[in-house]
PDB file of N, CA and C in Angstrom:
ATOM      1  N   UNK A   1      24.337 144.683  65.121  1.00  0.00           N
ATOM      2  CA  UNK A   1      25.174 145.484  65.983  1.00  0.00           C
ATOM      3  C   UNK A   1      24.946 145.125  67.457  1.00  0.00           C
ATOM      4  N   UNK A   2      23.869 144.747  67.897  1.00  0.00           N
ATOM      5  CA  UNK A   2      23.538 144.629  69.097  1.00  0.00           C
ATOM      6  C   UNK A   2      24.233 143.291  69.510  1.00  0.00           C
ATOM      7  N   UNK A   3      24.149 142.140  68.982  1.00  0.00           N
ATOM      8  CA  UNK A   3      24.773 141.007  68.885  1.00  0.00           C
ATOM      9  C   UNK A   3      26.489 140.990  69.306  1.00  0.00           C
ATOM     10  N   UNK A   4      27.003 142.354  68.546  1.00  0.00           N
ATOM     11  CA  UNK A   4      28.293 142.142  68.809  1.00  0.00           C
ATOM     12  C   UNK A   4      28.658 143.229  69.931  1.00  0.00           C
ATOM     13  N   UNK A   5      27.682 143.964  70.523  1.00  0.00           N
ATOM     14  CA  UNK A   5      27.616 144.441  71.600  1.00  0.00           C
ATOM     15  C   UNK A   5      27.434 143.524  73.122  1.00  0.00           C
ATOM     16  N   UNK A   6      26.475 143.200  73.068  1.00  0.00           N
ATOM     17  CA  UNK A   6      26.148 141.569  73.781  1.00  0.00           C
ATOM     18  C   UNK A   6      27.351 140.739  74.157  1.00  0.00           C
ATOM     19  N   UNK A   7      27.967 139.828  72.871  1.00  0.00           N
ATOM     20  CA  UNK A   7      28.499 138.930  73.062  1.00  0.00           C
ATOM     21  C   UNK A   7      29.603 139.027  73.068  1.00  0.00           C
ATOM     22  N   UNK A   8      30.542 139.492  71.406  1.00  0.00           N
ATOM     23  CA  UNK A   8      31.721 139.241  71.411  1.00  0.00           C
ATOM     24  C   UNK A   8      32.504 140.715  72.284  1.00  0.00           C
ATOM     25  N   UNK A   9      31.961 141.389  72.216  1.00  0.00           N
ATOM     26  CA  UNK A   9      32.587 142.395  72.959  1.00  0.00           C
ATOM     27  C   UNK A   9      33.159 142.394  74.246  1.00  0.00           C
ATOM     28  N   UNK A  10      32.385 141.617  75.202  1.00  0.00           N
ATOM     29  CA  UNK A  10      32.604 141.163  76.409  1.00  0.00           C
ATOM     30  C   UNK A  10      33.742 139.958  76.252  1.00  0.00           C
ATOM     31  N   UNK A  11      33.588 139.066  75.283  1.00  0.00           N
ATOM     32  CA  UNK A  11      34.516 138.141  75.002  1.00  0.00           C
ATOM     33  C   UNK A  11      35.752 138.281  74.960  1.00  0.00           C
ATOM     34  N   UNK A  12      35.443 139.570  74.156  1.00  0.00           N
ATOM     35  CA  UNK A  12      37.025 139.683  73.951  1.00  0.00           C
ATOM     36  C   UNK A  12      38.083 140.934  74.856  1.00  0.00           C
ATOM     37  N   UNK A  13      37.240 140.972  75.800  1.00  0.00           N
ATOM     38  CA  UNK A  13      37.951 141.728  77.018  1.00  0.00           C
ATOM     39  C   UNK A  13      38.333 140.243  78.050  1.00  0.00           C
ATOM     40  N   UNK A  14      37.158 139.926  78.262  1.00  0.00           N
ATOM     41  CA  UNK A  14      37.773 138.653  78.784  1.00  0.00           C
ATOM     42  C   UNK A  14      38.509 138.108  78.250  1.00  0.00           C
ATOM     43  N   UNK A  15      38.613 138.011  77.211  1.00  0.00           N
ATOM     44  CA  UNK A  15      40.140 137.423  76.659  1.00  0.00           C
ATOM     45  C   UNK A  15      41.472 138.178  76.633  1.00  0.00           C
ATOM     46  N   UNK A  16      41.308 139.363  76.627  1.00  0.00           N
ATOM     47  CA  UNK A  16      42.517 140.462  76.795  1.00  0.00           C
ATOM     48  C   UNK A  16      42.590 139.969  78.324  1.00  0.00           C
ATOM     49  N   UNK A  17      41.540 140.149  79.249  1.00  0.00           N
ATOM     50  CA  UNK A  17      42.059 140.126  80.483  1.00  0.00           C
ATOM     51  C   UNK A  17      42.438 138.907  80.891  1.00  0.00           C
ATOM     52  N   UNK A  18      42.463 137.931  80.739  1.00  0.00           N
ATOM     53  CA  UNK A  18      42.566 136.269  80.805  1.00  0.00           C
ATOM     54  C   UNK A  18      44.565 136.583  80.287  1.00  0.00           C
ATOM     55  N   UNK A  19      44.515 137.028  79.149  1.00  0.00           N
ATOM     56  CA  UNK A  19      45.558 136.948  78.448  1.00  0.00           C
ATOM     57  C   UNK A  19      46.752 138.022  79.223  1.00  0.00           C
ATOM     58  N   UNK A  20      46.310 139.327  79.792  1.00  0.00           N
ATOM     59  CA  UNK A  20      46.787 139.860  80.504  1.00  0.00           C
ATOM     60  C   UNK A  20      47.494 139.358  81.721  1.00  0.00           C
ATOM     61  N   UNK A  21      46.300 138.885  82.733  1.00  0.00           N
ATOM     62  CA  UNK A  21      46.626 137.976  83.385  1.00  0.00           C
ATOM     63  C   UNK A  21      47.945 136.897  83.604  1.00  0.00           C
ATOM     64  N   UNK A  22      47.559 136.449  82.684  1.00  0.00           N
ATOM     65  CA  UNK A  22      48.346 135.195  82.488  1.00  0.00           C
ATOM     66  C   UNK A  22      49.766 135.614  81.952  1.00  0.00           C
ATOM     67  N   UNK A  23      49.933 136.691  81.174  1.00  0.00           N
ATOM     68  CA  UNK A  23      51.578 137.564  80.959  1.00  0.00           C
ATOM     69  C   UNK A  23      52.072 137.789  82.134  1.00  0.00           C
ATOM     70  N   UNK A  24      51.056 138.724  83.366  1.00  0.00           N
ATOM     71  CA  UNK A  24      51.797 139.341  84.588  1.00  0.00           C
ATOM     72  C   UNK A  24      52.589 137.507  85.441  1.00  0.00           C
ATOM     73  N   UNK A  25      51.626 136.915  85.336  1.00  0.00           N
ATOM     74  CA  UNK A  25      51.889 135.861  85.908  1.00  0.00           C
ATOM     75  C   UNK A  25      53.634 135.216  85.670  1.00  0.00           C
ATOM     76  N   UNK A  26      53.156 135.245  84.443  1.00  0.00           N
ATOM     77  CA  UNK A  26      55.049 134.880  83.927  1.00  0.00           C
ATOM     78  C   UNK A  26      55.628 135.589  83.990  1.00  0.00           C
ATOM     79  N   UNK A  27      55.496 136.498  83.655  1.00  0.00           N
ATOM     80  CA  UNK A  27      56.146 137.947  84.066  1.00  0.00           C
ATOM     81  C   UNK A  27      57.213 137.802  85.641  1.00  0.00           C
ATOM     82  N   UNK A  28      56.093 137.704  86.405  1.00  0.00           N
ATOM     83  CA  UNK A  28      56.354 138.085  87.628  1.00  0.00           C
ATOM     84  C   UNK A  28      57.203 136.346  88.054  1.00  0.00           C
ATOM     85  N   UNK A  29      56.955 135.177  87.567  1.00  0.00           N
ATOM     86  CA  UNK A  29      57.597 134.347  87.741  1.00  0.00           C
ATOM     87  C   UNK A  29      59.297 134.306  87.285  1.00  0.00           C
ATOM     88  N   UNK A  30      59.351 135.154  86.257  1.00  0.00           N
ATOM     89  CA  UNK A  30      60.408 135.259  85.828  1.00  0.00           C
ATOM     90  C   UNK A  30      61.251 135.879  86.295  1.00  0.00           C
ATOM     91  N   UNK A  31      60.423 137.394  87.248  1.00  0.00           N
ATOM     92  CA  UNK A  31      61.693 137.962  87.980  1.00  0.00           C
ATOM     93  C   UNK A  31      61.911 137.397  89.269  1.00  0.00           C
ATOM     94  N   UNK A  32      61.569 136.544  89.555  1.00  0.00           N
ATOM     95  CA  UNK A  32      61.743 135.754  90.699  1.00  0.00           C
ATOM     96  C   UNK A  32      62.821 134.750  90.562  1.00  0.00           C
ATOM     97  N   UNK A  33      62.687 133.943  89.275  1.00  0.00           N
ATOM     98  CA  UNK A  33      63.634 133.187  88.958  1.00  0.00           C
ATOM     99  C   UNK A  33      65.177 133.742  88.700  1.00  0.00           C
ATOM    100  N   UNK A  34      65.219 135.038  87.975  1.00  0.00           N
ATOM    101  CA  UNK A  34      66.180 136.216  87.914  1.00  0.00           C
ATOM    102  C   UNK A  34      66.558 136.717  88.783  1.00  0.00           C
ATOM    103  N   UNK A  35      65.770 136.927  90.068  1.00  0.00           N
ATOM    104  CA  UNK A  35      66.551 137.626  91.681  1.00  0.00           C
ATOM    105  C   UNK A  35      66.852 136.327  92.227  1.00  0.00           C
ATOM    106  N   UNK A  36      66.237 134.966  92.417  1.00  0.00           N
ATOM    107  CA  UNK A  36      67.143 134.050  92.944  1.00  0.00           C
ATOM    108  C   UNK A  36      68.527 134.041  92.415  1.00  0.00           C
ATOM    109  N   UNK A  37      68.658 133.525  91.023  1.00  0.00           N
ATOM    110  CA  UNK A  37      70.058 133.903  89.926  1.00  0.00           C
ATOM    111  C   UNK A  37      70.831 134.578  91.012  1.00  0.00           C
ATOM    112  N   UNK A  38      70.635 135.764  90.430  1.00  0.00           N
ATOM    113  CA  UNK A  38      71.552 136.672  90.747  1.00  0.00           C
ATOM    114  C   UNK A  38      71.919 136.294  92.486  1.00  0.00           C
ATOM    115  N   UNK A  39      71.071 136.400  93.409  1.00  0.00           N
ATOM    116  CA  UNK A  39      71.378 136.151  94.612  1.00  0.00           C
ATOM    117  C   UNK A  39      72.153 135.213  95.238  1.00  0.00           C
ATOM    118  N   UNK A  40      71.971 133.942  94.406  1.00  0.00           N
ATOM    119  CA  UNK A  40      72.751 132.911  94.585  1.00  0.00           C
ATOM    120  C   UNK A  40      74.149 133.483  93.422  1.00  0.00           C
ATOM    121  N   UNK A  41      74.441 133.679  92.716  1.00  0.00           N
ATOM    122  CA  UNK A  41      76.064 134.075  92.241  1.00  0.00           C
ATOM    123  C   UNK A  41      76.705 134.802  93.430  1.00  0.00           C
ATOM    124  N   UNK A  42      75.967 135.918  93.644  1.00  0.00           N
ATOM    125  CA  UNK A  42      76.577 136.829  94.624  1.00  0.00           C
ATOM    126  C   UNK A  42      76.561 136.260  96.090  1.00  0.00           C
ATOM    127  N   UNK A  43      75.635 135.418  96.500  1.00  0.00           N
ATOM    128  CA  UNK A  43      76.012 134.937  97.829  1.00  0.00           C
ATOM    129  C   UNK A  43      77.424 134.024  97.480  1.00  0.00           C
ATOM    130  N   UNK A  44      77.622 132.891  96.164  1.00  0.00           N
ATOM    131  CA  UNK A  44      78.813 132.175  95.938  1.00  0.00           C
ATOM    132  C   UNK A  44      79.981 133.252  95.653  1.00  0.00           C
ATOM    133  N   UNK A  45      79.816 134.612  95.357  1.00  0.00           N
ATOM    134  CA  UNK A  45      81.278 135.128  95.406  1.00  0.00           C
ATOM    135  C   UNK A  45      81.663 135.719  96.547  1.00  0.00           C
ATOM    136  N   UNK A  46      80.255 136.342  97.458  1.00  0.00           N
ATOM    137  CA  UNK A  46      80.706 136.189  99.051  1.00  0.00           C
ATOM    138  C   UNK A  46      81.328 135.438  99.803  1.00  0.00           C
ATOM    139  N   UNK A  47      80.943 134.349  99.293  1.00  0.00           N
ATOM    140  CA  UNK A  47      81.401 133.355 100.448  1.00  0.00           C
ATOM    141  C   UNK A  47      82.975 132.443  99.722  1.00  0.00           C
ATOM    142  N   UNK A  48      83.100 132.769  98.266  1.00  0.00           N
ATOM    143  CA  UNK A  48      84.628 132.701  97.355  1.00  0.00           C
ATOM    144  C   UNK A  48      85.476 133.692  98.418  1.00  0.00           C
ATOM    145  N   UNK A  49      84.767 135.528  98.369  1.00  0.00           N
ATOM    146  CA  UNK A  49      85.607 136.061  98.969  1.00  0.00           C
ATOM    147  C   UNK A  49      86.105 135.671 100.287  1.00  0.00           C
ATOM    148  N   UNK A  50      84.845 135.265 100.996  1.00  0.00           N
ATOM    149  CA  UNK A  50      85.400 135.272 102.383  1.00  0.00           C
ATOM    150  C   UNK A  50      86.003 133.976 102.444  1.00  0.00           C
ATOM    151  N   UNK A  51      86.386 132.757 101.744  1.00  0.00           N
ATOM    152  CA  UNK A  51      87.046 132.082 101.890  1.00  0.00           C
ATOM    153  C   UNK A  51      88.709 132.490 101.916  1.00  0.00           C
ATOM    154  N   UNK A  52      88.728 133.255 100.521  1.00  0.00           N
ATOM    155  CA  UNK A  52      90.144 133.584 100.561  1.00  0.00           C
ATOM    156  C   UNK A  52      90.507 134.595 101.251  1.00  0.00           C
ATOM    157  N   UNK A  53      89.691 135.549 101.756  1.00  0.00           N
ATOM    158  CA  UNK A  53      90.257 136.404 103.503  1.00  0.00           C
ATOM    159  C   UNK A  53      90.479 135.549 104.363  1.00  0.00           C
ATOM    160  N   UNK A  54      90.365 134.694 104.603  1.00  0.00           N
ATOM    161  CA  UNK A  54      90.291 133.623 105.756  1.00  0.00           C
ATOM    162  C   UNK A  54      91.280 132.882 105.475  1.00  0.00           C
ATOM    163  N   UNK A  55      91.673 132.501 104.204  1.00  0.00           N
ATOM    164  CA  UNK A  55      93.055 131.539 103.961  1.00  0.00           C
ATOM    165  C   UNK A  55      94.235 132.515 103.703  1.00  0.00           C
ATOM    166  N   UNK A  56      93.939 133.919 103.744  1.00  0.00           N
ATOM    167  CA  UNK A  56      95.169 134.813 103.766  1.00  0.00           C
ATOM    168  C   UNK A  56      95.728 135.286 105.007  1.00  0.00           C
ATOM    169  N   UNK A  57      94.163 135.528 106.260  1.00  0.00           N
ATOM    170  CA  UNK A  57      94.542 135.572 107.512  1.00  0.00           C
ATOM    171  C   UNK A  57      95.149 134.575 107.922  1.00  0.00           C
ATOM    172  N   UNK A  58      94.963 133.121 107.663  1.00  0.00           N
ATOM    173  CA  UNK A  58      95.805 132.361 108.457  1.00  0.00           C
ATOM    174  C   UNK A  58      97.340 132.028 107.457  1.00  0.00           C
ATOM    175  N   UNK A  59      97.806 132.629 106.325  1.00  0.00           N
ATOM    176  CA  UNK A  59      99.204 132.440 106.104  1.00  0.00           C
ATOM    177  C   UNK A  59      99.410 133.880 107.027  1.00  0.00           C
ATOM    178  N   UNK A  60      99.320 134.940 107.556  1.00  0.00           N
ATOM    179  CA  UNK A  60      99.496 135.969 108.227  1.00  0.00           C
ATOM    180  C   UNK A  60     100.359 135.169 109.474  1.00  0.00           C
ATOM    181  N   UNK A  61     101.456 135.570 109.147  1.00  0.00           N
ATOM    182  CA  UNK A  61     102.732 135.329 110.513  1.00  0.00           C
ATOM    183  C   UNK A  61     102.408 136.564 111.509  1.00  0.00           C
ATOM    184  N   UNK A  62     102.351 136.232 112.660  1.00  0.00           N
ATOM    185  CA  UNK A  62     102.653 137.200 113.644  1.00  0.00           C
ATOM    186  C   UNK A  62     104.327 137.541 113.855  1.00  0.00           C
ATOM    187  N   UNK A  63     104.283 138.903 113.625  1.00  0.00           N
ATOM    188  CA  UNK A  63     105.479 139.090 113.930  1.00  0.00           C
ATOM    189  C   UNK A  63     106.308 138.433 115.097  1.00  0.00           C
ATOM    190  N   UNK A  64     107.204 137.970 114.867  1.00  0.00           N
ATOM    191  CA  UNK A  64     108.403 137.125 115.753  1.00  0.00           C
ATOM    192  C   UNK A  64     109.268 138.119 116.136  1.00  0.00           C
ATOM    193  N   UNK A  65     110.394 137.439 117.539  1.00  0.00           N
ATOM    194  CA  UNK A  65     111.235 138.518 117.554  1.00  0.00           C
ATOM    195  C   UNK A  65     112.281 138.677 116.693  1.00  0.00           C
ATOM    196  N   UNK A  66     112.356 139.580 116.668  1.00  0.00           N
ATOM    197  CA  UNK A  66     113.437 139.952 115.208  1.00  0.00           C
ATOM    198  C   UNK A  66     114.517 139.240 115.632  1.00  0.00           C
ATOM    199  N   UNK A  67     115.767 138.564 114.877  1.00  0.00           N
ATOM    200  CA  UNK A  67     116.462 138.505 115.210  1.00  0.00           C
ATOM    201  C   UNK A  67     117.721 139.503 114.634  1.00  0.00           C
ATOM    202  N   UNK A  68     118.702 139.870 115.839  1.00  0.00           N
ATOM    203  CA  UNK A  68     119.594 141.256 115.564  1.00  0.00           C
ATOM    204  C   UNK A  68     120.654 140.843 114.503  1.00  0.00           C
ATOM    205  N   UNK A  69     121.290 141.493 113.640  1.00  0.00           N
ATOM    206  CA  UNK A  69     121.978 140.406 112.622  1.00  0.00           C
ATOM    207  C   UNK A  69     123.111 141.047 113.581  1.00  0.00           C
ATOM    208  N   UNK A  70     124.240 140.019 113.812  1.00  0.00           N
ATOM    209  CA  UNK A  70     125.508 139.912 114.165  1.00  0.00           C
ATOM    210  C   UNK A  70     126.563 140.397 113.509  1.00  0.00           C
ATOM    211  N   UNK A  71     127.052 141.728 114.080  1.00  0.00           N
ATOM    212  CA  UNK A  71     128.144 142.256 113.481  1.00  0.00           C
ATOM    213  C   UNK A  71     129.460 141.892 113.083  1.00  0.00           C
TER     214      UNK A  71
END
């Protein structure tokens, strides 16, 4: 009993914690890779949108003078 008090006991926390570890790690790599994602779609449909506000402002005619229709 003392033996597996000693040795493997400690072992195998260090190994939970090693193993722990090493989950948060990917873990946390992954939501990083997932908020770039997303950030980059949404910056490309920002900048989709603001393309086509910008190609709608310039078909935008300024009103001209009317012309009067002739009776």
């Amino acid at each position: 009993m003392g033996y597996m008090l000693r040795v493997r006991l400690p072992s195998f926390f260090a190994g939970a914690a090693t193993a722990s570890a090493l989950g948060l790690y990917v873990l946390h790599r992954d939501y990083k890779v997932a908020h770039q994602s997303i950030s980059q779609q949404v910056k490309d449909l920002y900048d989709s949108l603001d393309g086509r506000i910008t190609a709608l402002e310039k078909l935008k005619v300024e009103p001209s003078v009317q012309l009067e229709a002739s009776e």
